[in-house]
N, C-alpha and C. Protein backbone atom coordinates (compact mmCIF):
# COMPACT_ATOMS: atom_id res chain seq x y z
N UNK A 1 -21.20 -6.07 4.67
CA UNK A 1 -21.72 -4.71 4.66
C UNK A 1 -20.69 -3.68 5.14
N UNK A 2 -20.43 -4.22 6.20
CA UNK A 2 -18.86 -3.16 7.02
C UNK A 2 -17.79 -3.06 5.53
N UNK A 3 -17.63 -3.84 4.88
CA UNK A 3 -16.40 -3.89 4.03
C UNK A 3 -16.98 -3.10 3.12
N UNK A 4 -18.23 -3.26 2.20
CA UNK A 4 -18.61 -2.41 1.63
C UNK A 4 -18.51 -1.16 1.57
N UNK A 5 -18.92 -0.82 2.60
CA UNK A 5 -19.40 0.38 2.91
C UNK A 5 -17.97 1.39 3.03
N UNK A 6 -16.84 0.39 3.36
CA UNK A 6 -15.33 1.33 3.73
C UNK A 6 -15.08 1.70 1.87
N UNK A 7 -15.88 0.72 1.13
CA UNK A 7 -14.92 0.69 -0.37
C UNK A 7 -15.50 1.48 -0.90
N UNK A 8 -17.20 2.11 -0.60
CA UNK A 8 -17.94 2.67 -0.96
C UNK A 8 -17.08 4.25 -0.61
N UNK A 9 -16.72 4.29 0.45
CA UNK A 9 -16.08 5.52 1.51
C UNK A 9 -14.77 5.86 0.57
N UNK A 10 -13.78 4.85 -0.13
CA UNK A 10 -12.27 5.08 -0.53
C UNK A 10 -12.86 5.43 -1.89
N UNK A 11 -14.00 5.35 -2.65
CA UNK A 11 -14.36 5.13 -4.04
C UNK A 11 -14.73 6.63 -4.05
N UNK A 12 -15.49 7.46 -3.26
CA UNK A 12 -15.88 8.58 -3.16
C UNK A 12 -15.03 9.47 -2.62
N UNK A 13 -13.73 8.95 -1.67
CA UNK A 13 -12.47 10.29 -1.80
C UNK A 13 -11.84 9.69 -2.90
N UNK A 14 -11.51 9.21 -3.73
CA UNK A 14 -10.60 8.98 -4.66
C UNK A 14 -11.38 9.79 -6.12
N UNK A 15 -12.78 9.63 -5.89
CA UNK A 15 -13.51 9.86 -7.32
C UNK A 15 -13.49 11.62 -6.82
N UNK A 16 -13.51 12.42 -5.82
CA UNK A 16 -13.65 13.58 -5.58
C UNK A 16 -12.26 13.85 -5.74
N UNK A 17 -11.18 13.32 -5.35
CA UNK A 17 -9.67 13.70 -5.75
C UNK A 17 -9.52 13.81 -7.20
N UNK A 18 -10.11 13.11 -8.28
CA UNK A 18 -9.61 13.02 -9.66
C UNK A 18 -10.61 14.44 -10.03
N UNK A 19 -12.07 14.33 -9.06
CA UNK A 19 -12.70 15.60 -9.99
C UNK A 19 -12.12 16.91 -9.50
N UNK A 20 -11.31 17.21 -9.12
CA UNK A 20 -10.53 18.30 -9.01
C UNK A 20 -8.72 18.62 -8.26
N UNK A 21 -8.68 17.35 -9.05
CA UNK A 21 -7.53 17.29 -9.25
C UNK A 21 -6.21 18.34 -9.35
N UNK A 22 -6.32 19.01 -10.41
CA UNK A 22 -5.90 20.63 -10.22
C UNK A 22 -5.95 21.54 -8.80
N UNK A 23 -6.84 21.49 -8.22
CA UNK A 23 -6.77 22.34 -7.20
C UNK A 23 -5.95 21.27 -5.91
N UNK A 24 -6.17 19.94 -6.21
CA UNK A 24 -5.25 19.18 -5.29
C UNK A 24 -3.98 18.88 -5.29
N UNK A 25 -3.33 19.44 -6.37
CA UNK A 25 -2.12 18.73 -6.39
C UNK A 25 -1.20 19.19 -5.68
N UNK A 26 -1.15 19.80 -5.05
CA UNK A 26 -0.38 20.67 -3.59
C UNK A 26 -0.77 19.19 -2.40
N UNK A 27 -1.64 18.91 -2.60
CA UNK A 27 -2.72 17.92 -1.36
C UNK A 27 -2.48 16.33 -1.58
N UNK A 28 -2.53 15.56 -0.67
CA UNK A 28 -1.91 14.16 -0.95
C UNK A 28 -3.10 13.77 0.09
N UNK A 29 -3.43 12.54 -0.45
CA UNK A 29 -4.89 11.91 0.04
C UNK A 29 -4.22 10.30 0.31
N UNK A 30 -4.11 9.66 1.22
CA UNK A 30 -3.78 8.33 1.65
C UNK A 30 -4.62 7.26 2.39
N UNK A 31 -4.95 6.42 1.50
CA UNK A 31 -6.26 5.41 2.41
C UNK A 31 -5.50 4.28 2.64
N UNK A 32 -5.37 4.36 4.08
CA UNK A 32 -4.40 3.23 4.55
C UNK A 32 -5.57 2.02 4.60
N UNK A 33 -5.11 0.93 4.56
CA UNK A 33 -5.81 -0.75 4.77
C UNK A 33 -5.12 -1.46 5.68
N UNK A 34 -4.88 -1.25 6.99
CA UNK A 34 -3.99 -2.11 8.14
C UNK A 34 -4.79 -3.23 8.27
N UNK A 35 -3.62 -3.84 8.43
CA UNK A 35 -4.60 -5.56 9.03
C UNK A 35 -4.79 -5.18 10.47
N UNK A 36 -4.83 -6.28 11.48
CA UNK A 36 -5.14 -6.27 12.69
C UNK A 36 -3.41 -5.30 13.25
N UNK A 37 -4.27 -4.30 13.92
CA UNK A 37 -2.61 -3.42 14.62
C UNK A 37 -2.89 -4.09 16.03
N UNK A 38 -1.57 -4.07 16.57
CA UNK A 38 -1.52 -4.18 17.91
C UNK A 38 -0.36 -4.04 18.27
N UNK A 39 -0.46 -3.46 19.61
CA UNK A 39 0.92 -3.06 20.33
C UNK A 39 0.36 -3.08 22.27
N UNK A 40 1.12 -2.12 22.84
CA UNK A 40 0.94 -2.52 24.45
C UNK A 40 -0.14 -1.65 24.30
N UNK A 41 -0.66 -2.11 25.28
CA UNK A 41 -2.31 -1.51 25.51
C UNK A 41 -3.29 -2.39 24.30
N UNK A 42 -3.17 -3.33 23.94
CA UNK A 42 -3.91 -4.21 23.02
C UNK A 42 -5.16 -4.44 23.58
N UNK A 43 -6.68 -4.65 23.24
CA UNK A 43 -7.84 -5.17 23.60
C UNK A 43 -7.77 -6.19 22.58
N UNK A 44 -8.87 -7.49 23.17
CA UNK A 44 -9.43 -8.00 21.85
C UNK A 44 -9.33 -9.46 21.87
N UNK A 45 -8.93 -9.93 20.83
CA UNK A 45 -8.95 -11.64 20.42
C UNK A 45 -7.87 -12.12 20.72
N UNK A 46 -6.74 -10.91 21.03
CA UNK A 46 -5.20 -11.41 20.98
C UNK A 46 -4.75 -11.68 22.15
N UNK A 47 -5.71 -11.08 23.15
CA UNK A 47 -6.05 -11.36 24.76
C UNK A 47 -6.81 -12.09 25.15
N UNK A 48 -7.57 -12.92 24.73
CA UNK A 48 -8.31 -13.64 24.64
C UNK A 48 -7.59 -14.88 24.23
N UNK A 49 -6.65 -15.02 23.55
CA UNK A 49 -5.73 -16.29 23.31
C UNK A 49 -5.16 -16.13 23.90
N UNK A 50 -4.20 -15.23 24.85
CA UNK A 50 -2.89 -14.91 25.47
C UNK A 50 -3.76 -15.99 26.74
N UNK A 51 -5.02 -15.36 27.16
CA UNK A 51 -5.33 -16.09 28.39
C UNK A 51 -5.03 -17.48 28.43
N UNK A 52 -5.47 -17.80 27.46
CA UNK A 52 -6.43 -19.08 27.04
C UNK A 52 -4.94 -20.09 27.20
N UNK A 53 -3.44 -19.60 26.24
CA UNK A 53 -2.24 -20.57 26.61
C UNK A 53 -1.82 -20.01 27.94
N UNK A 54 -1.66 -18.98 28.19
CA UNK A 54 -0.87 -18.76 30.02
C UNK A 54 -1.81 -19.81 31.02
N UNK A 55 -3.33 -20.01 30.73
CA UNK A 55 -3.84 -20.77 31.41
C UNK A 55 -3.38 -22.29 31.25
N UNK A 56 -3.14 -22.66 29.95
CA UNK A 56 -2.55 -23.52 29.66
C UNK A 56 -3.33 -24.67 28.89
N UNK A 57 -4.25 -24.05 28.59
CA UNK A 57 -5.41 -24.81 27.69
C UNK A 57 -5.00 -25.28 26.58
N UNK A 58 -4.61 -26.64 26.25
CA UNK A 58 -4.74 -26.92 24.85
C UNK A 58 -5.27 -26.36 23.77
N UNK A 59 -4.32 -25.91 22.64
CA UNK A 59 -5.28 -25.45 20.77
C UNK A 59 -5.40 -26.62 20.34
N UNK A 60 -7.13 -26.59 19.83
CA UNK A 60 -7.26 -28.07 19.38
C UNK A 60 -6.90 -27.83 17.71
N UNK A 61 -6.59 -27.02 17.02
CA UNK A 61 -6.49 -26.43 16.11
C UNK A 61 -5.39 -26.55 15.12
N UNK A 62 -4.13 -27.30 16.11
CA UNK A 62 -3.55 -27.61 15.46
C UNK A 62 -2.65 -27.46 13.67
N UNK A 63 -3.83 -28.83 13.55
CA UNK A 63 -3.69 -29.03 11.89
C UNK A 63 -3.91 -28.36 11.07
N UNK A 64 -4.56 -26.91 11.15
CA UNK A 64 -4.94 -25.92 10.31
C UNK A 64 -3.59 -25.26 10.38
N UNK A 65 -2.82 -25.07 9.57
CA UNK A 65 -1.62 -24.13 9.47
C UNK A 65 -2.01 -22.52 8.50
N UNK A 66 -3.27 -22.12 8.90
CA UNK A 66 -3.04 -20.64 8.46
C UNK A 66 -1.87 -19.97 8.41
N UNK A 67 -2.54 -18.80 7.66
CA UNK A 67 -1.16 -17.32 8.00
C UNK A 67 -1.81 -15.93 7.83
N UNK A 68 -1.56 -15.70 8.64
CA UNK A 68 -2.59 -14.58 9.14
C UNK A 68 -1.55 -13.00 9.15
N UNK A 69 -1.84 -11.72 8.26
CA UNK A 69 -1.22 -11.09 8.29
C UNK A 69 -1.45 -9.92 9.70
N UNK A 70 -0.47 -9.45 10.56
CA UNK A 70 -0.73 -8.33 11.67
C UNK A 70 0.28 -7.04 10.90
N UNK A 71 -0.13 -6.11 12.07
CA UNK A 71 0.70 -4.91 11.92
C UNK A 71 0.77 -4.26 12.98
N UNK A 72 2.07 -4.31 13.42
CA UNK A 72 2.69 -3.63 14.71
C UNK A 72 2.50 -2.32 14.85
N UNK A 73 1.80 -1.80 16.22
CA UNK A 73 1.85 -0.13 16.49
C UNK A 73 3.23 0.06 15.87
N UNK A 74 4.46 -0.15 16.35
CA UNK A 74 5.55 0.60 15.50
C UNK A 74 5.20 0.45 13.94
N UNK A 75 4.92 -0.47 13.19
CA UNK A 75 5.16 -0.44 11.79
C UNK A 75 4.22 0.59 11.16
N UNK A 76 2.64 0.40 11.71
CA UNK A 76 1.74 1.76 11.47
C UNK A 76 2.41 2.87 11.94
N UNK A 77 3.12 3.56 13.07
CA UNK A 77 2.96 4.59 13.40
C UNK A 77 4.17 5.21 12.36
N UNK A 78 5.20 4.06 11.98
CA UNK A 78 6.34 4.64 10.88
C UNK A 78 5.76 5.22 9.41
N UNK A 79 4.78 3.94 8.95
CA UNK A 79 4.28 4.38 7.57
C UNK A 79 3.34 6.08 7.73
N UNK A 80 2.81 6.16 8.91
CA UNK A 80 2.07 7.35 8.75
C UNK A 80 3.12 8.26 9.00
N UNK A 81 4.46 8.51 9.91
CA UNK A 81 5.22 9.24 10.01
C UNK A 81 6.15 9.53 8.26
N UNK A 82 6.15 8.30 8.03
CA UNK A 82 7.06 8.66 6.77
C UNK A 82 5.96 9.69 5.41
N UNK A 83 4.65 9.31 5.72
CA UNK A 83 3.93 9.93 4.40
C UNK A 83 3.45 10.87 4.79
N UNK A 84 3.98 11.71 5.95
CA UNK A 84 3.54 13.26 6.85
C UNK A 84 5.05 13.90 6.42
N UNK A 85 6.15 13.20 6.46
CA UNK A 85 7.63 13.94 6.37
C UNK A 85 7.80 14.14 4.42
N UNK A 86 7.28 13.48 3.71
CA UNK A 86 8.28 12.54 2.17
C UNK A 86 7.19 13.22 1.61
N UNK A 87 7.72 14.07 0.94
CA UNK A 87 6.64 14.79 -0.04
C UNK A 87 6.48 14.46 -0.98
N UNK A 88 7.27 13.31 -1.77
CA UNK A 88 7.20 12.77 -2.83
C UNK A 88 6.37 11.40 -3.52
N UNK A 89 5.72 10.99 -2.19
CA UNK A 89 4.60 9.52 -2.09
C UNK A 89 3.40 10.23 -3.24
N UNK A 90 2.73 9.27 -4.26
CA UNK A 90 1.67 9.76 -4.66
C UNK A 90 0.51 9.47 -3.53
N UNK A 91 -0.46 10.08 -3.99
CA UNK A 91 -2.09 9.81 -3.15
C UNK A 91 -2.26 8.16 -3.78
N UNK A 92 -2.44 7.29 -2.81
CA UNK A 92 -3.31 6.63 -3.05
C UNK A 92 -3.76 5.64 -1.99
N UNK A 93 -4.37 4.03 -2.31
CA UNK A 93 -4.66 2.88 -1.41
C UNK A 93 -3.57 2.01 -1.22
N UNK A 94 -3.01 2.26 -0.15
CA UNK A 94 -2.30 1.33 0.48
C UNK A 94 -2.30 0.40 1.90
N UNK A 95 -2.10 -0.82 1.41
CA UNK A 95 -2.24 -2.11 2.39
C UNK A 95 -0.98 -1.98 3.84
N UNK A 96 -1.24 -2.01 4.69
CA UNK A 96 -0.18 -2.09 5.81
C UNK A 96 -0.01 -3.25 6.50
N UNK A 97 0.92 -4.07 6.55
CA UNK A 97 1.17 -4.92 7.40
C UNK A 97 2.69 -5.28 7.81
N UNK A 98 2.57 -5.84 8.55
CA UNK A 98 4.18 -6.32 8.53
C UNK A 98 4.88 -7.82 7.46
N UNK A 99 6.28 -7.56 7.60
CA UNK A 99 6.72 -8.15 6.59
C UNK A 99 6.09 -9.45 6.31
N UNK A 100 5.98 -10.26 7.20
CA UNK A 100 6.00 -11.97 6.88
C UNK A 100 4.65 -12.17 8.07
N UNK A 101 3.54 -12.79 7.56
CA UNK A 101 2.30 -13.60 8.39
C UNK A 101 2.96 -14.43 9.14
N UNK A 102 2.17 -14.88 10.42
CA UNK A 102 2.11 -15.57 11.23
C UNK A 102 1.71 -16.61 11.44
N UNK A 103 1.33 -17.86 11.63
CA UNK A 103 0.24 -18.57 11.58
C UNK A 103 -0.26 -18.80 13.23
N UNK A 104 -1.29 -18.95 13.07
CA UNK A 104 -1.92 -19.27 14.12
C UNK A 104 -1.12 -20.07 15.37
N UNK A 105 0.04 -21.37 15.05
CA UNK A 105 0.46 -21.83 15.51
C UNK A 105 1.40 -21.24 15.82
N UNK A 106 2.30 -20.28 15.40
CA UNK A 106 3.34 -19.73 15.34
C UNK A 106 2.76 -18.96 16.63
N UNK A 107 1.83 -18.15 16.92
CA UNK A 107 1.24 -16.88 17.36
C UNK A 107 1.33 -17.68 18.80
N UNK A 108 0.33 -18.90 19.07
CA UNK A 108 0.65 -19.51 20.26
C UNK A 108 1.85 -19.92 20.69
N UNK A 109 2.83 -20.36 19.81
CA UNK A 109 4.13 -20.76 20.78
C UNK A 109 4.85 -19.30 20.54
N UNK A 110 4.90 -18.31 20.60
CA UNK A 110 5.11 -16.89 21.19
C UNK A 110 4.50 -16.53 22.14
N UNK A 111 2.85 -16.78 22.18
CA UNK A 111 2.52 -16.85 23.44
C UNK A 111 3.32 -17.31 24.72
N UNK A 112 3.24 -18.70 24.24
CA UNK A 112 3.79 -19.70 25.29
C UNK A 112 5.39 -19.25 25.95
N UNK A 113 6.53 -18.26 24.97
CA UNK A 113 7.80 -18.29 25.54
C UNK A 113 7.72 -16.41 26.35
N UNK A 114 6.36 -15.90 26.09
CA UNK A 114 6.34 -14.94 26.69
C UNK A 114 6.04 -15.33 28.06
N UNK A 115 5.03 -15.94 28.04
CA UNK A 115 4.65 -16.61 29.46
C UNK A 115 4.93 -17.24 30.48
N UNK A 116 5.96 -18.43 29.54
CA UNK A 116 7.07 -19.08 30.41
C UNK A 116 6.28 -20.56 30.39
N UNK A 117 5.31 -20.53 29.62
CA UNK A 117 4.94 -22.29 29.61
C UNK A 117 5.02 -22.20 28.19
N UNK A 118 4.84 -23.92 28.28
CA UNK A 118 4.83 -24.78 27.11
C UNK A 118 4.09 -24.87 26.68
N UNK A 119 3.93 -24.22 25.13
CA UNK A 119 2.55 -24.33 24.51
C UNK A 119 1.59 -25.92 24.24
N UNK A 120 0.24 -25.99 24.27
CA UNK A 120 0.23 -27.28 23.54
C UNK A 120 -0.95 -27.13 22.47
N UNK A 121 -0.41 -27.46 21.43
CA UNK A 121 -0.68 -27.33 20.53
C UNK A 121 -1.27 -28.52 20.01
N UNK A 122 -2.68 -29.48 19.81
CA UNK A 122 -3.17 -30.55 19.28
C UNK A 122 -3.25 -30.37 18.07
N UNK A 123 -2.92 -31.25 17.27
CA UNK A 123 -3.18 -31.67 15.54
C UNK A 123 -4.53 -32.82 15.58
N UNK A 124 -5.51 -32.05 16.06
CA UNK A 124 -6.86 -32.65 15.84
C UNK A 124 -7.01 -33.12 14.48
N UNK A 125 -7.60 -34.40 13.93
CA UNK A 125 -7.67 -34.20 12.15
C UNK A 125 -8.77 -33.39 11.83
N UNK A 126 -8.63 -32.57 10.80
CA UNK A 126 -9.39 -31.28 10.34
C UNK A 126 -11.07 -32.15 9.95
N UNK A 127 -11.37 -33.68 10.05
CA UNK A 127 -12.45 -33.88 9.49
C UNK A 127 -13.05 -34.01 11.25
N UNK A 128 -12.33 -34.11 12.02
CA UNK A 128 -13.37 -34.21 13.34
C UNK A 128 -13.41 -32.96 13.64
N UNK A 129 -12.56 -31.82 13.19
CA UNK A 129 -13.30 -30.63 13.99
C UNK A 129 -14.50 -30.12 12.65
N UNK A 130 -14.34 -30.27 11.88
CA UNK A 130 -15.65 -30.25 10.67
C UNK A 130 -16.38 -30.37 11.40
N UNK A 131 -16.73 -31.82 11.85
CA UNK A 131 -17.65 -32.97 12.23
C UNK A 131 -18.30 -31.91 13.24
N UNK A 132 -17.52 -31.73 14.17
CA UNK A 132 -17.78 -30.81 15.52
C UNK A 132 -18.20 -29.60 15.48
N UNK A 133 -18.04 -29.30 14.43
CA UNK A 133 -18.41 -27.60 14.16
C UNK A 133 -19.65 -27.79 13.60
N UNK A 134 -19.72 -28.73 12.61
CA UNK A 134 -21.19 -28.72 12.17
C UNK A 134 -22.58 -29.38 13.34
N UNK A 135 -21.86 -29.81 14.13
CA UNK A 135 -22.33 -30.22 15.40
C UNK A 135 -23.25 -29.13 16.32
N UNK A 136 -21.52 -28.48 16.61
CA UNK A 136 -21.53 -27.34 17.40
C UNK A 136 -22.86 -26.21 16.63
N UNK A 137 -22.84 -25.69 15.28
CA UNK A 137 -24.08 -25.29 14.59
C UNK A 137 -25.23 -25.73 14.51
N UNK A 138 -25.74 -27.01 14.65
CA UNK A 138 -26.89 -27.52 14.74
C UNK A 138 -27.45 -27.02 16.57
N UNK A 139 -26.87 -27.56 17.56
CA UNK A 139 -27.02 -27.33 18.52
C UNK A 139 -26.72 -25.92 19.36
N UNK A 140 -26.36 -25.30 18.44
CA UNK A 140 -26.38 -23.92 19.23
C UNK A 140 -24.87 -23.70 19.86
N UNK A 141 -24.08 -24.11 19.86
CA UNK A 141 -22.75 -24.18 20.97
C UNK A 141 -21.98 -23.20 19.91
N UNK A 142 -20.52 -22.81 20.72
CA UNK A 142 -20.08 -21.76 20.54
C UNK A 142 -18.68 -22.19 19.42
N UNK A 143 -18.55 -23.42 19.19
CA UNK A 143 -17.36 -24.04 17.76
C UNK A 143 -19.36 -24.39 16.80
N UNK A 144 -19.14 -23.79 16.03
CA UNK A 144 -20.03 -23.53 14.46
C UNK A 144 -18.97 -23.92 13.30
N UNK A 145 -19.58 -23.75 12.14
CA UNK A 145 -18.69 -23.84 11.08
C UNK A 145 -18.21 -21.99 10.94
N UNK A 146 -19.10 -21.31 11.28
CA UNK A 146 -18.31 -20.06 10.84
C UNK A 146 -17.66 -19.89 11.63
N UNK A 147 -17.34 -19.97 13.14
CA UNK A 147 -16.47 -19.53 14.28
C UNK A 147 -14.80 -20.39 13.60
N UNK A 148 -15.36 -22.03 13.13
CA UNK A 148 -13.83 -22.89 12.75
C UNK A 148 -13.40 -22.02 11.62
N UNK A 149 -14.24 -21.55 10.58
CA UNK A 149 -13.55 -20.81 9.19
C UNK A 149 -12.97 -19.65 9.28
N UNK A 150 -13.17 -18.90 10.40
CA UNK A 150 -12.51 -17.61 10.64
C UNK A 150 -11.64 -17.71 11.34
N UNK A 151 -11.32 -18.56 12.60
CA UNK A 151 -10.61 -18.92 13.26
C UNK A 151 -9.81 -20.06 12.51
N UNK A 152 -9.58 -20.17 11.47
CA UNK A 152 -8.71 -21.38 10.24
C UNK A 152 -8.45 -20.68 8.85
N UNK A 153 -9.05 -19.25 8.98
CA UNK A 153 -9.02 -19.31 7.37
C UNK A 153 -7.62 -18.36 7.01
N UNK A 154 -6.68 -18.25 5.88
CA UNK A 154 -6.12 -17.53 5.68
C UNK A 154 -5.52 -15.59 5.48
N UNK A 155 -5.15 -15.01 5.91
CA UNK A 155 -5.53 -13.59 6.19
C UNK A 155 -4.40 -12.87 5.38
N UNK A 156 -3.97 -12.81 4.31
CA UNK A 156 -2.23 -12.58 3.51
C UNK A 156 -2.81 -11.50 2.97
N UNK A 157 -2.05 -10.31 3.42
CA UNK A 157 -2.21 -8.99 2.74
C UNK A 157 -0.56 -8.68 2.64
N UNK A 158 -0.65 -7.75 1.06
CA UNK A 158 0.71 -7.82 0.66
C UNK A 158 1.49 -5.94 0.85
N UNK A 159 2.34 -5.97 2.09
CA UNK A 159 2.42 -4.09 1.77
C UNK A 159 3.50 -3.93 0.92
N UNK A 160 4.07 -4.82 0.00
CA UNK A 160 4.87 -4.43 -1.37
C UNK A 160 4.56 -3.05 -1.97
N UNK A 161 3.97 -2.39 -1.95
CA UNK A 161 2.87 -1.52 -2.29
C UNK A 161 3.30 -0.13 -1.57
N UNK A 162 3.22 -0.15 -0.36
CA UNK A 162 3.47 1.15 0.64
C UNK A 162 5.09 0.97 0.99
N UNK A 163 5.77 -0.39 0.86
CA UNK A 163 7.19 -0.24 0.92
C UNK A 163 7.78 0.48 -0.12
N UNK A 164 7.47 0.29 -1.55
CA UNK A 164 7.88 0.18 -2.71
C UNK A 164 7.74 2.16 -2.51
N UNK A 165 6.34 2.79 -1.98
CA UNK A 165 6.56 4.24 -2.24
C UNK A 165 7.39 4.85 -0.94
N UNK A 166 7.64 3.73 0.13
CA UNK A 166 8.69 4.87 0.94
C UNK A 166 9.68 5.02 0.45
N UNK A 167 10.05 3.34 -0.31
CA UNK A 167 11.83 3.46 -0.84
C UNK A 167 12.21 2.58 0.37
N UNK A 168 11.60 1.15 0.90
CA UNK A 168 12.40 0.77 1.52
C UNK A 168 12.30 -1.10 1.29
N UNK A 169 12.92 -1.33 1.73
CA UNK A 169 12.77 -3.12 1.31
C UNK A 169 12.24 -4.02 2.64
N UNK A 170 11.78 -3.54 4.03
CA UNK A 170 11.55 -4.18 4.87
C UNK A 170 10.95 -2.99 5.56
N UNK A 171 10.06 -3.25 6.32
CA UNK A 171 9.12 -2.68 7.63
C UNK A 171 10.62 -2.83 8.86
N UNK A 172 10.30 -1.50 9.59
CA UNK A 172 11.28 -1.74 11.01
C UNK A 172 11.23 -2.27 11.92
N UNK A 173 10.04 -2.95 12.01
CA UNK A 173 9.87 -4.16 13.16
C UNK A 173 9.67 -5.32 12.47
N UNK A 174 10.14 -6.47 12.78
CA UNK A 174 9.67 -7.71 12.47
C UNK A 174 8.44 -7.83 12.97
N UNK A 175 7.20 -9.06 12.11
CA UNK A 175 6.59 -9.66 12.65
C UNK A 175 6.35 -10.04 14.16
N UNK A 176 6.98 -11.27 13.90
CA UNK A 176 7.45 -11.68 15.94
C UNK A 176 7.90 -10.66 16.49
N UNK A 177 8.93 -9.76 16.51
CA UNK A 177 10.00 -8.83 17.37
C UNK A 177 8.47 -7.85 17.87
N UNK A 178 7.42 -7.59 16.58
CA UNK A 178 6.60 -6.41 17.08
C UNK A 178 5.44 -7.42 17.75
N UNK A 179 5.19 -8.85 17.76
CA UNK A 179 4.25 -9.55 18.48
C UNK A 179 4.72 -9.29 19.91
N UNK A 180 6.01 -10.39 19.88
CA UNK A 180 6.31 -10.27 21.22
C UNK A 180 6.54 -9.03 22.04
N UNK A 181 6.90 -7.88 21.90
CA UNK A 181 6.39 -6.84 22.44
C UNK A 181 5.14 -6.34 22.68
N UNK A 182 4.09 -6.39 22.03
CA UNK A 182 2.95 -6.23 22.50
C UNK A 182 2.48 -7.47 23.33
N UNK A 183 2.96 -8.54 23.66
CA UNK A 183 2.38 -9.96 24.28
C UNK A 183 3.16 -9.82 25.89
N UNK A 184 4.72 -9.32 25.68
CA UNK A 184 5.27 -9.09 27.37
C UNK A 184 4.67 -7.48 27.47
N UNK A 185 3.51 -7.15 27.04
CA UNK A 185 3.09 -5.83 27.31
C UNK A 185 1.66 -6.34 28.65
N UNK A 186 1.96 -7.88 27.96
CA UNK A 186 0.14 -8.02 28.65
C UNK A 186 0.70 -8.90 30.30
N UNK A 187 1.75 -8.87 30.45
CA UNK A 187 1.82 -9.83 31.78
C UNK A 187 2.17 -8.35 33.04
C-alpha cells in the first residue's frame, strides 16, 4: 500500500507536468527513489545490527549471500546539489544509490573492523533456518518466514540512470568508504 500510494503520488506530478507542459518548461520536476540513506546521525536497522556484532553475537545468516543496495548522506546530498546547480538534467524518475550493493555479510564484517572485533558470521544451511522460520511462524516467535525473506532477500537498484544525466561514471563516495563512515559515526 505504502509503495502504491508513492507511484500513485509520481504518476500525478508527472501526468500534471505533461498537462502543461508549456508553461513548465522554464521548471524541472525530479522524483528521486533512494534506497536506504544513511550517514552519522543514522536511526534504525543499521543500529540495530551494529549492536548486535559489537556485542558480538553470532549472524546465523550466513549462507544467504544477498546484495542489498544503500545510499550514502554524501551520495544523496551530491545528486540533489548537482540537479539545483546543472540546468541541463531533464525532469524526471530517478533511482539513487551508490555504486556497488553490499551484502549482508559484507555489511557485518565492516561492522566488525569498525568496532575492533571479529565478526562471526555462521553458514547455517538455508533448509534449517526455513525449518525455523516456519517454526518461528506457527508459534508466534520473532524469526517467521517473512522476518527470514526480508532479512535474505535481494535489494539491487540501478542509478545508471541519474549518473548517465549528471555526466558522470561513478558516485563520490564508495559504497563501504560511505558505510564505514556512518558506522565509526555510531561508537
Amino acid at each position: 500500500p505504502y509503495g502504491e500510494s508513492k507511484i500513485r503520488a509520481e504518476e500525478y506530478i508527472l501526468n500534471k507536468l505533461s498537462a502543461v507542459s508549456d508553461k513548465l518548461l522554464a521548471k524541472r520536476v525530479y522524483i528521486l527513489r533512494p534506497c536506504m540513506i544513511h550517514g552519522p546521525g543514522n536511526k534504525g536497522n543499521l543500529n540495530l545490527l551494529y549492536s548486535v556484532v559489537k556485542k558480538g553475537i553470532p549472524w546465523p545468516l550466513g549462507a544467504y549471500e544477498n546484495r542489498r543496495s544503500f545510499c550514502s548522506i554524501d551520495n544523496i546530498s551530491y545528486v540533489v546539489e548537482q540537479l539545483i546547480v546543472k540546468e541541463n538534467i531533464e525532469s524526471g524518475i530517478y533511482h539513487v544509490g551508490d555504486d556497488e550493493p553490499l551484502s549482508t555479510n559484507e555489511l557485518i564484517r565492516l561492522i566488525g573492523e569498525s568496532v575492533g572485533r571479529k565478526s562471526h558470521i555462521w553458514q547455517l544451511p538455508k533448509g534449517l533456518m526455513n525449518g525455523a522460520a516456519a517454526i518461528g511462524g506457527a508459534l508466534k516467535l520473532p524469526l517467521n518466514k517473512e522476518r527470514l525473506r526480508k532479512l535474505t532477500e535481494n535489494y539491487v537498484v540501478s542509478n545508471t540512470k541519474i549518473k548517465q544525466a549528471l555526466g558522470i561514471d561513478k558516485m563520490p563516495v564508495s559504497a563501504k568508504e560511505g558505510m564505514r563512515k556512518t558506522l565509526d559515526s555510531f561508537k
